[in-house]
PDB file of N, CA and C in Angstrom:
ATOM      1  N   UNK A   1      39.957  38.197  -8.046  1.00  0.00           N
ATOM      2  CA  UNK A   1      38.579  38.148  -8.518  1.00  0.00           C
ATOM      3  C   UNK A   1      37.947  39.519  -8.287  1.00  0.00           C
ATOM      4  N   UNK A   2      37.342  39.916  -9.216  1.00  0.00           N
ATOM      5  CA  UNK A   2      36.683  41.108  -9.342  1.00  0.00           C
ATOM      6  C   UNK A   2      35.382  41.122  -8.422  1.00  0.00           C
ATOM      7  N   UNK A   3      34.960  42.345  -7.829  1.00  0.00           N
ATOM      8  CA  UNK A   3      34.288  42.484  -6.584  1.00  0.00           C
ATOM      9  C   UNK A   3      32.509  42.102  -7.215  1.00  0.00           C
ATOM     10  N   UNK A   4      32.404  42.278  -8.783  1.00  0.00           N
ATOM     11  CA  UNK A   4      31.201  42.154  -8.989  1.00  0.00           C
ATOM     12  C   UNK A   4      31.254  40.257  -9.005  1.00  0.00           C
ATOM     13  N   UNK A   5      32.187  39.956  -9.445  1.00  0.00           N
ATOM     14  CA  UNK A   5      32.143  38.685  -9.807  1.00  0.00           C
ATOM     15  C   UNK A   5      32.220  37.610  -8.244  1.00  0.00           C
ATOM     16  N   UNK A   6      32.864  38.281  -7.696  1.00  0.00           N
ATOM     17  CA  UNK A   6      32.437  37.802  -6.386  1.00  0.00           C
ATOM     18  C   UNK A   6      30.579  37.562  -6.037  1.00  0.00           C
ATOM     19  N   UNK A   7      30.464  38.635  -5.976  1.00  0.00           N
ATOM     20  CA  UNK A   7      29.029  38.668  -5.912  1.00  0.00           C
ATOM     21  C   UNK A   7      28.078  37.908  -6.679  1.00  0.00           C
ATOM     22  N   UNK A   8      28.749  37.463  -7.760  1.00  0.00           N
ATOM     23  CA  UNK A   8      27.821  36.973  -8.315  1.00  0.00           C
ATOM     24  C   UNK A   8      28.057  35.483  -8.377  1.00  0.00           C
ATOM     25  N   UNK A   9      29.568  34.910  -7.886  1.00  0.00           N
ATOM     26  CA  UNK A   9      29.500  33.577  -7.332  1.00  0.00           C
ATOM     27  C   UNK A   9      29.068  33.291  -5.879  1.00  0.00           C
ATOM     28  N   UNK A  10      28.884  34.481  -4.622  1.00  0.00           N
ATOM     29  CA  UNK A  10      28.537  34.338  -3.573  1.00  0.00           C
ATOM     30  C   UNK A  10      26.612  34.434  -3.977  1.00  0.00           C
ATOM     31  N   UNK A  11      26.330  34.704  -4.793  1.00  0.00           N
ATOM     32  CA  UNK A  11      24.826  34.755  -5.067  1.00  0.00           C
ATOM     33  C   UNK A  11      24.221  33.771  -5.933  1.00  0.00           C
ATOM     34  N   UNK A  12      25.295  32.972  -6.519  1.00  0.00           N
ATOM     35  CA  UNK A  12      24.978  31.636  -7.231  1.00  0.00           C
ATOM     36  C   UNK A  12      24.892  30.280  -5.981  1.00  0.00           C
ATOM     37  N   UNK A  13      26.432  30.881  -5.150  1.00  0.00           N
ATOM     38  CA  UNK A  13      26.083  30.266  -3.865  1.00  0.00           C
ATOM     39  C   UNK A  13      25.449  30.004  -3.454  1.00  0.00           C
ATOM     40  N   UNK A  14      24.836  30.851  -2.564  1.00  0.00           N
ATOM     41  CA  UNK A  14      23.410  30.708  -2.125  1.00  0.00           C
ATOM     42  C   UNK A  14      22.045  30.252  -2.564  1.00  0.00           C
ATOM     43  N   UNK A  15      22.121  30.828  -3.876  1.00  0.00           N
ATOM     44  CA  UNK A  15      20.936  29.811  -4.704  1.00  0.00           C
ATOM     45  C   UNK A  15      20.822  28.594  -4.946  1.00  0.00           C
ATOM     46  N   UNK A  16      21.643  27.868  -4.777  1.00  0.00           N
ATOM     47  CA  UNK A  16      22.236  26.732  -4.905  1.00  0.00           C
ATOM     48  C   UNK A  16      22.195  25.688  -3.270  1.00  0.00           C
ATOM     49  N   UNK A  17      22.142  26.733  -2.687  1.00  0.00           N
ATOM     50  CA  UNK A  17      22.089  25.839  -1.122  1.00  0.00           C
ATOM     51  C   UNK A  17      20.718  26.126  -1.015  1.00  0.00           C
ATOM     52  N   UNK A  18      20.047  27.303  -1.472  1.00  0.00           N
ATOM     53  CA  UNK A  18      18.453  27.264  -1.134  1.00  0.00           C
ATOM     54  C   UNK A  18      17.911  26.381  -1.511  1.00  0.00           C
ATOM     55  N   UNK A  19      18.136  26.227  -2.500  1.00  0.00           N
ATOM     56  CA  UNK A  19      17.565  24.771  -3.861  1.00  0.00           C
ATOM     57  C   UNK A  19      17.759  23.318  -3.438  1.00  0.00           C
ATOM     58  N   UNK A  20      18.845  23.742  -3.021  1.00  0.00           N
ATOM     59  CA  UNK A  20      19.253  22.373  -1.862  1.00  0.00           C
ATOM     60  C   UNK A  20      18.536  21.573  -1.321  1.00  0.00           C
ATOM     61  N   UNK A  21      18.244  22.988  -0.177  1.00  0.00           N
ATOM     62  CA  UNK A  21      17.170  22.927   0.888  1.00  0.00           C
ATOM     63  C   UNK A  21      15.890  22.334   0.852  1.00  0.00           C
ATOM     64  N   UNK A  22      15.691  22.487  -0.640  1.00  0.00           N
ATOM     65  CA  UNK A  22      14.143  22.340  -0.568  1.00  0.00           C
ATOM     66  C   UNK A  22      13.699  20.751  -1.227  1.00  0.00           C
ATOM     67  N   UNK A  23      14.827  19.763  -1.236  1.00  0.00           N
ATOM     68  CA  UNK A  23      14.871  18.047  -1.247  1.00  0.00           C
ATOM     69  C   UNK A  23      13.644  17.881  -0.461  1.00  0.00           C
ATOM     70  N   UNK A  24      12.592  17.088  -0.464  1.00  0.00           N
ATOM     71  CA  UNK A  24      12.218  16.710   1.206  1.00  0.00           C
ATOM     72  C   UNK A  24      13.185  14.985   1.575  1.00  0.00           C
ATOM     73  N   UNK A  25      13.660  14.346   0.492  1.00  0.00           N
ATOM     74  CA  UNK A  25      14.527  13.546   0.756  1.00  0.00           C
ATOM     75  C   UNK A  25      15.445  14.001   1.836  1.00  0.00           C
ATOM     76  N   UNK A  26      15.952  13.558   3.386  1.00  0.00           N
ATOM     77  CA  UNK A  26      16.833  13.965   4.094  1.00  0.00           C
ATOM     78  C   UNK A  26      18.324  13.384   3.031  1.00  0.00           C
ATOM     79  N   UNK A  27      18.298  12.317   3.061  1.00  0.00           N
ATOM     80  CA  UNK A  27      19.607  11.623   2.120  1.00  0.00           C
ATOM     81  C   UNK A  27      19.859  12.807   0.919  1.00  0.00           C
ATOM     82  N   UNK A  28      19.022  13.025  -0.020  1.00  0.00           N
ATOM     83  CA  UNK A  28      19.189  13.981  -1.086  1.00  0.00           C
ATOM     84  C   UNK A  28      19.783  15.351  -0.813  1.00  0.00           C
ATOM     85  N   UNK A  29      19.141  15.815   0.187  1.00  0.00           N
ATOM     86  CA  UNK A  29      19.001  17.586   1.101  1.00  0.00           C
ATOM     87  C   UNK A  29      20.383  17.092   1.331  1.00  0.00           C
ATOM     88  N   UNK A  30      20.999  16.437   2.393  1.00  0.00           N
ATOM     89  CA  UNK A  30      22.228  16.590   2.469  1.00  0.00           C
ATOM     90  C   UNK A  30      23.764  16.004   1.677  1.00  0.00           C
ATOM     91  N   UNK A  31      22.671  15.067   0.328  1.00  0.00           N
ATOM     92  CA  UNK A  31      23.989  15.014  -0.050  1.00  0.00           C
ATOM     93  C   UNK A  31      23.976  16.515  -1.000  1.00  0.00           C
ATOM     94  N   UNK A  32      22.968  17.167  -1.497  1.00  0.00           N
ATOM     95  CA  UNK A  32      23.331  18.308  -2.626  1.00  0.00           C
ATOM     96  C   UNK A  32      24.100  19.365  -1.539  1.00  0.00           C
ATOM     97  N   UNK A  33      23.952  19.414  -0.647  1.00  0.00           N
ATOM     98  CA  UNK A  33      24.292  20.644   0.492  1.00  0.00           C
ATOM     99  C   UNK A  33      25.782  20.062   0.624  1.00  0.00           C
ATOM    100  N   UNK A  34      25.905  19.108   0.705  1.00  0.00           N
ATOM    101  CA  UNK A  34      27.829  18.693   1.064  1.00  0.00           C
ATOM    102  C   UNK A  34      28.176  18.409  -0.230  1.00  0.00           C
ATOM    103  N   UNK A  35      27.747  18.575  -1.388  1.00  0.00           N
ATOM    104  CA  UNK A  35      28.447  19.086  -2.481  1.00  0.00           C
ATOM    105  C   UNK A  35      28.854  20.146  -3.110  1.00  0.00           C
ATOM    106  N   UNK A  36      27.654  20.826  -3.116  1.00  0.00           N
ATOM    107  CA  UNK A  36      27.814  22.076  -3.264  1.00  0.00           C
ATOM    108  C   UNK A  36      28.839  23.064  -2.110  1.00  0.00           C
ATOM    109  N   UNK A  37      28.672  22.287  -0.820  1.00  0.00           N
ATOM    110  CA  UNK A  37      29.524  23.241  -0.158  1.00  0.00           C
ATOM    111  C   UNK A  37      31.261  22.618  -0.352  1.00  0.00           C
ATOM    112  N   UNK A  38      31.161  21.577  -0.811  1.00  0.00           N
ATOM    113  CA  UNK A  38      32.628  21.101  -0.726  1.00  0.00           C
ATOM    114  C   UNK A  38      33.176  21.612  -1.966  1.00  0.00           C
ATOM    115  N   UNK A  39      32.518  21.827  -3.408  1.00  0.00           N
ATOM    116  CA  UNK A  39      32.934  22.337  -4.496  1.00  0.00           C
ATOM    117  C   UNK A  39      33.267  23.703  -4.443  1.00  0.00           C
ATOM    118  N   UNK A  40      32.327  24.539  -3.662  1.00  0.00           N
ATOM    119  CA  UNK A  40      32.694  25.785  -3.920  1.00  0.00           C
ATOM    120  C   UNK A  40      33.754  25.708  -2.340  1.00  0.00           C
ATOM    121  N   UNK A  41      34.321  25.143  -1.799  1.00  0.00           N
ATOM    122  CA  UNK A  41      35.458  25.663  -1.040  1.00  0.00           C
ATOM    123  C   UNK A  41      36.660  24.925  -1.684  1.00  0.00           C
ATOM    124  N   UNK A  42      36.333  23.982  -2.469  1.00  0.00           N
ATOM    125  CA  UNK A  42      37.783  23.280  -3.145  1.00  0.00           C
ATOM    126  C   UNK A  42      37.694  24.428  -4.120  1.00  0.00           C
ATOM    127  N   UNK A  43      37.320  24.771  -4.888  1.00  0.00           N
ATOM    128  CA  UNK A  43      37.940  26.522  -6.114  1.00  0.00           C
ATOM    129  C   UNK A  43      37.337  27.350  -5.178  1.00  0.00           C
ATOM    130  N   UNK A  44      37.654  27.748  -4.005  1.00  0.00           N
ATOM    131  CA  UNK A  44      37.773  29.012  -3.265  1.00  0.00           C
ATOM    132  C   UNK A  44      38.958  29.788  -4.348  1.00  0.00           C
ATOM    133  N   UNK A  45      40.080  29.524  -4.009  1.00  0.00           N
ATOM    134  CA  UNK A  45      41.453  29.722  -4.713  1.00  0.00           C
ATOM    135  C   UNK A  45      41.469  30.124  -6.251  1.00  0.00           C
ATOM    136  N   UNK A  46      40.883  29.447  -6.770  1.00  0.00           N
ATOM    137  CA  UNK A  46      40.930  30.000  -8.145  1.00  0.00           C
ATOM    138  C   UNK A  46      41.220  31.398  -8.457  1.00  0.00           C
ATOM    139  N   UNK A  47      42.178  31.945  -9.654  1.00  0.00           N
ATOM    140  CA  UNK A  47      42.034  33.040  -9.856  1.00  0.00           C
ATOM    141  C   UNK A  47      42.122  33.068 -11.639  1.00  0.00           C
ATOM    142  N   UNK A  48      41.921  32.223 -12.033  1.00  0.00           N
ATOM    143  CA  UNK A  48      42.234  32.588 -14.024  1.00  0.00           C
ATOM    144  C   UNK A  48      40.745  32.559 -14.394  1.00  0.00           C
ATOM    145  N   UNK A  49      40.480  33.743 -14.952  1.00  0.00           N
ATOM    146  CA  UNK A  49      39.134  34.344 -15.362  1.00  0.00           C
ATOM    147  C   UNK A  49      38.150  33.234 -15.917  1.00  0.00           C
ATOM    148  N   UNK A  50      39.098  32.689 -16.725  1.00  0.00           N
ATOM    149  CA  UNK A  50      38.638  31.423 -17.772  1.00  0.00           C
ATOM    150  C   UNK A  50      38.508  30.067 -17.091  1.00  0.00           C
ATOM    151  N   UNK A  51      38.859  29.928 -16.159  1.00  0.00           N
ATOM    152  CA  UNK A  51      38.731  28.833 -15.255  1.00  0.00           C
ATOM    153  C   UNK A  51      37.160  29.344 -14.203  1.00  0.00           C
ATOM    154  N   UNK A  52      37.269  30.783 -13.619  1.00  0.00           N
ATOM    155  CA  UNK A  52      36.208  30.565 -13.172  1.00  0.00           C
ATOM    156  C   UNK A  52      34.849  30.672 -13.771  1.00  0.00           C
ATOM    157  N   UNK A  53      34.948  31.189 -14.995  1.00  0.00           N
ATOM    158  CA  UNK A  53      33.931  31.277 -15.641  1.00  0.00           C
ATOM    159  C   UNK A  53      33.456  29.687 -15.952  1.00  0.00           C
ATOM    160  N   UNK A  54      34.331  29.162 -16.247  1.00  0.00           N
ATOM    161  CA  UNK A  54      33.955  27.166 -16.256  1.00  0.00           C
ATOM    162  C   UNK A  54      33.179  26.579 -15.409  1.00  0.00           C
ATOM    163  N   UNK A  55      33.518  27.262 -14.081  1.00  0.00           N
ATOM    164  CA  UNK A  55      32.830  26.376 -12.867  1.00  0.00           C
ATOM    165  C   UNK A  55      32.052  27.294 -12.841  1.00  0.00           C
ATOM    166  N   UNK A  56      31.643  28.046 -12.942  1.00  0.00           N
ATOM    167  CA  UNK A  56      30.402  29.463 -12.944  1.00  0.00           C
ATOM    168  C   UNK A  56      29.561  28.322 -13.609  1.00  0.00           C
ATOM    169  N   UNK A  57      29.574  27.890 -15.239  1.00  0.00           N
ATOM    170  CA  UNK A  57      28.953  27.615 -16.146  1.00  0.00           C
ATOM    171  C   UNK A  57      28.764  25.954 -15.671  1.00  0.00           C
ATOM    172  N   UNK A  58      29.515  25.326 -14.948  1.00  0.00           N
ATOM    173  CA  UNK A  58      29.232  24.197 -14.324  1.00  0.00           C
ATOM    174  C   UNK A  58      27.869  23.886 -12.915  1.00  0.00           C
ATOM    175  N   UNK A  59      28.024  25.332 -12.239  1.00  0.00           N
ATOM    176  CA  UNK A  59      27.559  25.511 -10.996  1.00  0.00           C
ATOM    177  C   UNK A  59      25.908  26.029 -11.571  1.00  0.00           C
ATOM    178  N   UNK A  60      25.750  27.147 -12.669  1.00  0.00           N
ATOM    179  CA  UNK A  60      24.494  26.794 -13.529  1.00  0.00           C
ATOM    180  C   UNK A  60      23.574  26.107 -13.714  1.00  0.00           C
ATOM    181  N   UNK A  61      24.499  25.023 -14.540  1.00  0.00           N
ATOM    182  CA  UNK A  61      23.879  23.680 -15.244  1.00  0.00           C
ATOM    183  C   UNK A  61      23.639  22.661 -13.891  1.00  0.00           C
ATOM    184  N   UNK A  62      24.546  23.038 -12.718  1.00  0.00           N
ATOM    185  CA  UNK A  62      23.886  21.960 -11.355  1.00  0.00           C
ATOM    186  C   UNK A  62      22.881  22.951 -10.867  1.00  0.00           C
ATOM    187  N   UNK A  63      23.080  23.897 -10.576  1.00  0.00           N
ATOM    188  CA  UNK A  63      21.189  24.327 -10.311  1.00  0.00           C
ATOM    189  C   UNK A  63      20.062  24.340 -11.336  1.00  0.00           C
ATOM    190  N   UNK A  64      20.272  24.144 -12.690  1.00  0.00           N
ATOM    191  CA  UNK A  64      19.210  24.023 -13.551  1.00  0.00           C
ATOM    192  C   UNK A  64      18.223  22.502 -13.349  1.00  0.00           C
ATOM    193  N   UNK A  65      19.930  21.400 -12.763  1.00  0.00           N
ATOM    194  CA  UNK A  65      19.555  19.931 -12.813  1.00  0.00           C
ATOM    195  C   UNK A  65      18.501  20.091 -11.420  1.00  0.00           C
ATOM    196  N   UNK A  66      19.267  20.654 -10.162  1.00  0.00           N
ATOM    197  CA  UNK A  66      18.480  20.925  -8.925  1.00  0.00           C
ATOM    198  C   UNK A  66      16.913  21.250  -9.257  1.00  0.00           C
ATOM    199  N   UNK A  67      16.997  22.382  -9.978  1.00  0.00           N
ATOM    200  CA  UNK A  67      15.485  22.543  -9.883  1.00  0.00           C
ATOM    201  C   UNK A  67      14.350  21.458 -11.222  1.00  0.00           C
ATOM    202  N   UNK A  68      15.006  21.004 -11.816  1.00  0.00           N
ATOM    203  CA  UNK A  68      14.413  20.289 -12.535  1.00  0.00           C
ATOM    204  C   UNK A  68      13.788  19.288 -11.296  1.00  0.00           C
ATOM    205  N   UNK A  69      14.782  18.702 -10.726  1.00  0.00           N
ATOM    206  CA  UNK A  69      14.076  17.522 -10.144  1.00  0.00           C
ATOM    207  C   UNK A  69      13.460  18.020  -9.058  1.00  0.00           C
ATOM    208  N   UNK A  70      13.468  19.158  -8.328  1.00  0.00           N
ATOM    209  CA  UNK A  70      12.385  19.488  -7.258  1.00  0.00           C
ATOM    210  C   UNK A  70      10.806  19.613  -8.254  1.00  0.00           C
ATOM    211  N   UNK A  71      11.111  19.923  -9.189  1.00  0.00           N
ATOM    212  CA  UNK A  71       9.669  20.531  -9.822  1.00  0.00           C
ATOM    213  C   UNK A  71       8.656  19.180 -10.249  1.00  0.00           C
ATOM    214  N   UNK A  72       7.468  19.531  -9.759  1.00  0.00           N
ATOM    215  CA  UNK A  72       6.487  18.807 -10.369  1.00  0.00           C
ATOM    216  C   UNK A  72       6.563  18.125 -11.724  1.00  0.00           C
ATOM    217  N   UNK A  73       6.596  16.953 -12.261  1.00  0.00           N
ATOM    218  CA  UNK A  73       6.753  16.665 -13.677  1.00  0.00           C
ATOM    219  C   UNK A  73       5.209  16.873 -14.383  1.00  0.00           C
ATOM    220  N   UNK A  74       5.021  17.360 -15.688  1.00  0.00           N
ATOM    221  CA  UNK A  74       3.466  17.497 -16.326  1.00  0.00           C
ATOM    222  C   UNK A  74       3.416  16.591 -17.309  1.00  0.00           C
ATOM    223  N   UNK A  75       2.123  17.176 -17.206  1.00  0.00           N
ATOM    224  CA  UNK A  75       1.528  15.474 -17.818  1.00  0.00           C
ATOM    225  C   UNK A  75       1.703  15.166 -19.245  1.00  0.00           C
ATOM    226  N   UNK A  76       2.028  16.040 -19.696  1.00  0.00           N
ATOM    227  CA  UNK A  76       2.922  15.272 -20.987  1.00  0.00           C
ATOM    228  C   UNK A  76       4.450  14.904 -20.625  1.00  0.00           C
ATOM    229  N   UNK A  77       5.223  15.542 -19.596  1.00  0.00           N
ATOM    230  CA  UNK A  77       6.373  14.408 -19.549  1.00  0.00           C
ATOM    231  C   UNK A  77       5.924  13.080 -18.605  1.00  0.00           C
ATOM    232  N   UNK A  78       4.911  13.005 -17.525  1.00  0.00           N
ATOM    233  CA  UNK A  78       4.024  11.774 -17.583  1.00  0.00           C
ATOM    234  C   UNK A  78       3.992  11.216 -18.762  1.00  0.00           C
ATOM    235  N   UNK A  79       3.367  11.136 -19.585  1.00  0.00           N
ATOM    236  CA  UNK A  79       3.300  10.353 -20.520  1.00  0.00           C
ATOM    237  C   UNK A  79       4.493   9.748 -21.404  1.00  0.00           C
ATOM    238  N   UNK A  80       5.142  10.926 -21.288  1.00  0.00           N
ATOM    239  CA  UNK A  80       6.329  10.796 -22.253  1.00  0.00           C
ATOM    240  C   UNK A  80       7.100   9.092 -21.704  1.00  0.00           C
ATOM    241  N   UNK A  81       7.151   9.684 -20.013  1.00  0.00           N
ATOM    242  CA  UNK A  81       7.756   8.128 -19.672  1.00  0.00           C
ATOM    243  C   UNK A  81       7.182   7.172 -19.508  1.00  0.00           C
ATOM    244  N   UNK A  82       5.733   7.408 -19.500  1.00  0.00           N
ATOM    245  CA  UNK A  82       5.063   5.728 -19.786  1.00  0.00           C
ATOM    246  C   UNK A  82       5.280   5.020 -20.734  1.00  0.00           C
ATOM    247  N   UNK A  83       5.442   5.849 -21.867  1.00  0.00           N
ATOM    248  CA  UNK A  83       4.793   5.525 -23.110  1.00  0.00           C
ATOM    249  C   UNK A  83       6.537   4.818 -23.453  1.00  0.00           C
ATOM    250  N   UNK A  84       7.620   5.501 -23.291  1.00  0.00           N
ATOM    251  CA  UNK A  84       9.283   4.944 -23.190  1.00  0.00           C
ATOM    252  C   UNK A  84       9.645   4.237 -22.073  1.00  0.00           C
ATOM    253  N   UNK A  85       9.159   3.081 -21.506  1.00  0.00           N
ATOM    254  CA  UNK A  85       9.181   2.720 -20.788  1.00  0.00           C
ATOM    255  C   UNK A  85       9.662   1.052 -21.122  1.00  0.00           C
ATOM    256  N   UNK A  86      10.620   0.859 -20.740  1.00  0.00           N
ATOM    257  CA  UNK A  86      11.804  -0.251 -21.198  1.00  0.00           C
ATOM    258  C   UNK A  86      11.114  -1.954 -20.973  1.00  0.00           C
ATOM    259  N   UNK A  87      10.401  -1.550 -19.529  1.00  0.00           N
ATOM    260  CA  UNK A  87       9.957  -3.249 -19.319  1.00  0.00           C
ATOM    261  C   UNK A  87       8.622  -3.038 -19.366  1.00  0.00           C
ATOM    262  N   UNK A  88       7.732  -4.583 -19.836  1.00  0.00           N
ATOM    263  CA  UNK A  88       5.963  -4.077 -20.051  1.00  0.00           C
ATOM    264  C   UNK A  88       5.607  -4.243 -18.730  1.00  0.00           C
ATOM    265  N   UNK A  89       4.720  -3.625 -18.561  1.00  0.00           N
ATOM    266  CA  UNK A  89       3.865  -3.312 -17.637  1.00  0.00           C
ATOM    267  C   UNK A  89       3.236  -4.673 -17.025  1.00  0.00           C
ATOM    268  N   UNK A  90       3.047  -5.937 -17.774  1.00  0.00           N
ATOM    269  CA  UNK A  90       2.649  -7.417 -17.292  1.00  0.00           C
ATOM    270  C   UNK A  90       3.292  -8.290 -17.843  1.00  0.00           C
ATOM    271  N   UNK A  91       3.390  -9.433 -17.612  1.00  0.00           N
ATOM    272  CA  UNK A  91       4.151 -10.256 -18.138  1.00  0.00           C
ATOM    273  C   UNK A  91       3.597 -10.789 -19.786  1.00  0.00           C
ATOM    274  N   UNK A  92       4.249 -11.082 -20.869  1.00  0.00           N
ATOM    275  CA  UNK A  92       3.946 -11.701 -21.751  1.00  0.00           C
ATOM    276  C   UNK A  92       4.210 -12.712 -22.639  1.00  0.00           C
ATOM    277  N   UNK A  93       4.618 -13.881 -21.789  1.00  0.00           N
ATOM    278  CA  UNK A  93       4.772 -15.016 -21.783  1.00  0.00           C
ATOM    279  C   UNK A  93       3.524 -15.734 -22.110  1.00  0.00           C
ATOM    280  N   UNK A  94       3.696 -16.342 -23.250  1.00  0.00           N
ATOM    281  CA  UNK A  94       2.432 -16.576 -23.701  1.00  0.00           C
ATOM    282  C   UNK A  94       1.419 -17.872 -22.853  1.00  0.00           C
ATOM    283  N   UNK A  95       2.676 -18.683 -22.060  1.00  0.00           N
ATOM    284  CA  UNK A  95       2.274 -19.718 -21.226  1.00  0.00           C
ATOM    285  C   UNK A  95       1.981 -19.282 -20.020  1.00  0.00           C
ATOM    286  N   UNK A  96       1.889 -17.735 -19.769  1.00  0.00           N
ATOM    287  CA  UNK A  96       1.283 -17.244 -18.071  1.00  0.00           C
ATOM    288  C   UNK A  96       0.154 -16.922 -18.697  1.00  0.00           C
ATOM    289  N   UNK A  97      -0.194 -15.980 -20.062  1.00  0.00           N
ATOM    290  CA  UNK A  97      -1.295 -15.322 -20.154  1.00  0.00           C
ATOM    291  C   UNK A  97      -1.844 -15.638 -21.602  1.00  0.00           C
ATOM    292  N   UNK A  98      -2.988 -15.891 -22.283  1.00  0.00           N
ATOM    293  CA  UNK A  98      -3.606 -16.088 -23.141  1.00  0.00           C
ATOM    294  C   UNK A  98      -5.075 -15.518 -23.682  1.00  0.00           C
ATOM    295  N   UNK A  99      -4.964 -15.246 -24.655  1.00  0.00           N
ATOM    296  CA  UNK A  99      -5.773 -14.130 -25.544  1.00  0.00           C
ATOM    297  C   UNK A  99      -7.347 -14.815 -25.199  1.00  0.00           C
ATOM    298  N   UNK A 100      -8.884 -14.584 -24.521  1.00  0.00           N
ATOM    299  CA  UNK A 100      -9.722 -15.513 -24.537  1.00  0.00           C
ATOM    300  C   UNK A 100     -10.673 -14.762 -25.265  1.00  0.00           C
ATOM    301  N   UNK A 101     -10.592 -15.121 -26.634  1.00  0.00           N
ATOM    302  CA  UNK A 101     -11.732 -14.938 -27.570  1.00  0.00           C
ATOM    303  C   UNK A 101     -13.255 -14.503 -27.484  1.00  0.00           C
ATOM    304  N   UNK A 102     -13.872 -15.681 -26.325  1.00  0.00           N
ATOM    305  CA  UNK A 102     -15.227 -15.448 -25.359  1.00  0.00           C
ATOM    306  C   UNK A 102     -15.387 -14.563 -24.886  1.00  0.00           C
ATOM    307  N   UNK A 103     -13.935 -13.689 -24.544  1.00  0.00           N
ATOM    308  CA  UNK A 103     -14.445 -12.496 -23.784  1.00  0.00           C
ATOM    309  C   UNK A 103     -14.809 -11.421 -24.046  1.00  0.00           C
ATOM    310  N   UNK A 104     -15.476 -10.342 -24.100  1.00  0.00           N
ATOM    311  CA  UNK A 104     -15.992  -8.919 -24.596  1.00  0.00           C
ATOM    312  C   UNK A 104     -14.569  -8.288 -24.944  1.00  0.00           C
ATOM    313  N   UNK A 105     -14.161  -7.745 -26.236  1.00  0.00           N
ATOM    314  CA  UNK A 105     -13.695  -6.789 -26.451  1.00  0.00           C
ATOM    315  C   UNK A 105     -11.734  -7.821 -26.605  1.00  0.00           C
ATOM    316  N   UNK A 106     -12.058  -8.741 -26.159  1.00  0.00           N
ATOM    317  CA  UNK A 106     -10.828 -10.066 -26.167  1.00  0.00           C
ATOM    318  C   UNK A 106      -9.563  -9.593 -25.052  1.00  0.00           C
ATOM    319  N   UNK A 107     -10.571  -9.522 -23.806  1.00  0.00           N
ATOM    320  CA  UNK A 107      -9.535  -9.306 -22.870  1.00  0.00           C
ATOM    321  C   UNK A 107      -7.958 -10.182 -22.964  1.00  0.00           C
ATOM    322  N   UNK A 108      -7.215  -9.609 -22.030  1.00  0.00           N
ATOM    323  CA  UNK A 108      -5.890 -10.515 -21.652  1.00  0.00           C
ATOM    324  C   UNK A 108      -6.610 -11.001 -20.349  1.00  0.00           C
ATOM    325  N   UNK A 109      -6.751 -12.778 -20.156  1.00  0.00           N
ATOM    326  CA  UNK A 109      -6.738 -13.245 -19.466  1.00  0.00           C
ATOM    327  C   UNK A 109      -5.715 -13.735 -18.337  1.00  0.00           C
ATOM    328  N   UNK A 110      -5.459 -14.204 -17.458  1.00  0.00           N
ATOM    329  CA  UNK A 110      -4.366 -15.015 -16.683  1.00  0.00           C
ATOM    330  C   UNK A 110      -4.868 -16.236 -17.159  1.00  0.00           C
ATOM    331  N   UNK A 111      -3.977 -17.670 -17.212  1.00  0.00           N
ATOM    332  CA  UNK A 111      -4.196 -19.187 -17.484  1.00  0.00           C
ATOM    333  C   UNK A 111      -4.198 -19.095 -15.763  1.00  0.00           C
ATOM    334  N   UNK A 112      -5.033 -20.277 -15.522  1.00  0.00           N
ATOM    335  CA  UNK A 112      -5.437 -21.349 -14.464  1.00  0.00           C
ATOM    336  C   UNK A 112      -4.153 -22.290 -14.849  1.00  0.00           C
ATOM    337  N   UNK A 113      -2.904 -22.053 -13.546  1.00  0.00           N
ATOM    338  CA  UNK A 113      -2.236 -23.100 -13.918  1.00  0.00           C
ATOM    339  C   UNK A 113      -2.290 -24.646 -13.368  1.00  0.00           C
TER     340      UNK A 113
END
């Protein structure tokens, strides 16, 4: 391995354990930290250019995922997942809840069972 390319997987390294670091989940913090450290000592060994460039381009795309999920989500991807959101928000069974006409604006009531 070439001395720049070293450097620049020992500096992906590290970015990668910083990013780590910064879980406040303890469970999370240490499982990304005993992955990351177990991956990059299982291809310590590697030497075919094209192989390490793979896990280069693998080790990337896991710190891109890392910092995605440390980061604040905004309020349009807020919304995004309310709005795609698989189960409703109350039940709508028409025998728990019923439409009451009387009411301003025709709230959703609960039935008196």
């Amino acid at each position: 391995m070439a001395a720049s390319s070293r450097e620049h997987v020992l500096s992906l390294y590290r970015l990668l354990l910083k990013e780590s670091k910064k879980f406040p989940s303890y469970n999370y913090r240490t499982y990304a930290l005993r992955r990351v450290r177990d991956a990059f000592r299982e291809n310590r060994t590697v030497e075919d250019p094209k192989v390490v460039e793979e896990l280069l381009n693998k080790a990337r795309d896991s710190l891109a995922l890392i910092q995605r999920q440390l980061r604040p989500p905004t309020l349009v991807e807020e919304q995004e997942r309310w709005r795609t959101r698989t189960r409703p928000l109350w039940p709508l069974d028409s025998s728990v809840w019923h439409l009451d006409h009387n009411a301003p604006c025709s709230l959703i009531i609960p039935s008196v069972i």
